[in-house]
Protein backbone atom coordinates (compact mmCIF):
# COMPACT_ATOMS: atom_id res chain seq x y z
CA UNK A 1 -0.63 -10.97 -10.02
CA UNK A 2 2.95 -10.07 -9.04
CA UNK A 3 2.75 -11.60 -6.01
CA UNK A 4 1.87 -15.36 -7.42
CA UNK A 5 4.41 -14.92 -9.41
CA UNK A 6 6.67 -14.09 -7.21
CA UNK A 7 5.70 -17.22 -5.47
CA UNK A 8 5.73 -19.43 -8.46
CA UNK A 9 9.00 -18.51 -8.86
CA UNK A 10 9.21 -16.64 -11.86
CA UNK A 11 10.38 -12.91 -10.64
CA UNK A 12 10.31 -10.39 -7.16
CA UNK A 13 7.27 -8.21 -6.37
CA UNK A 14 7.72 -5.18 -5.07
CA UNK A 15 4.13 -3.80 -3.92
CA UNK A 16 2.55 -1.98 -0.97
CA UNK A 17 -0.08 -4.46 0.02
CA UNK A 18 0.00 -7.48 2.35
CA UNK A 19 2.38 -11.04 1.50
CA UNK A 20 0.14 -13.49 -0.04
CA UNK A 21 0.72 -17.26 -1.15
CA UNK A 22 3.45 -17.67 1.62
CA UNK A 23 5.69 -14.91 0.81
CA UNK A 24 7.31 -12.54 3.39
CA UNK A 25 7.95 -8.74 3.85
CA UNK A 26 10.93 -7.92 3.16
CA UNK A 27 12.20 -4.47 3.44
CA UNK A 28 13.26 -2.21 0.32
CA UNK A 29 16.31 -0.38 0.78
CA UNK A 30 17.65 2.46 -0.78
CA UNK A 31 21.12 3.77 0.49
CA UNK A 32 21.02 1.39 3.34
CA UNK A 33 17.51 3.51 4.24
CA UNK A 34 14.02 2.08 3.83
CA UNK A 35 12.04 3.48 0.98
CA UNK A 36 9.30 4.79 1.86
CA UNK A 37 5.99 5.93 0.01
CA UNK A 38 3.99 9.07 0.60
CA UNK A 39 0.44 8.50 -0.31
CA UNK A 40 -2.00 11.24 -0.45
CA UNK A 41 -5.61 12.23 -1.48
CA UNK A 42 -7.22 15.66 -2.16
CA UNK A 43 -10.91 16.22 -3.82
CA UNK A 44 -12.77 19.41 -4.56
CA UNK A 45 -14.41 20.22 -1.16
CA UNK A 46 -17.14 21.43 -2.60
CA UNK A 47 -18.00 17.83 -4.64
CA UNK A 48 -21.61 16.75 -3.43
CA UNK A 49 -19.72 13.58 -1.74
CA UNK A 50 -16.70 15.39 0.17
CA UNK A 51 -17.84 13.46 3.51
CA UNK A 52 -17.83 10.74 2.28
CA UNK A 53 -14.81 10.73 0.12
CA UNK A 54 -12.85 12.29 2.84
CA UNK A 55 -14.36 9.19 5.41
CA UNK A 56 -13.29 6.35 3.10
CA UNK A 57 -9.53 8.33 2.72
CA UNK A 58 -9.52 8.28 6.00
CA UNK A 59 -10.48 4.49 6.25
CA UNK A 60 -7.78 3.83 3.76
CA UNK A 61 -5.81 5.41 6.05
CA UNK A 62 -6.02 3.36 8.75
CA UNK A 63 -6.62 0.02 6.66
CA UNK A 64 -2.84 0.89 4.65
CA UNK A 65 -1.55 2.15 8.74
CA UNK A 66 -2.79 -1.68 10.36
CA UNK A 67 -2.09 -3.65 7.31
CA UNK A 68 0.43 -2.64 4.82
CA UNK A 69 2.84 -0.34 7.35
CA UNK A 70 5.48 -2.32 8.77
């Protein structure tokens, strides 16, 4: 939703994802740095689906890593 406004014209969006509807990345800068954003996940290892919530963190992983890191 941010985004197609963004590219309506009617504000920025800052988000982690992808551009969509023709915008471009732009860095964020804080201090002349870029900001950067930590993301992490933790679950109860003994949760009946730990495998597979630790495979599909570590999909995300690579998904946010090919697609979102610039």
């Amino acid at each position: 939703m941010a985004q197609a406004l963004a590219a309506a014209g009617r504000g920025l969006a800052v988000v982690a994802e992808p551009p969509q509807f023709g915008l471009e990345r732009s860095p964020l800068l804080a201090g002349g740095s870029p900001v950067t954003i930590d993301d992490w996940a933790a679950w109860d290892p003994d949760h009946y689906a730990a495998p597979e919530i630790q495979r599909l963190a570590q999909e995300l992983g690579a998904w946010v890593k090919a697609n979102v890191a610039a």
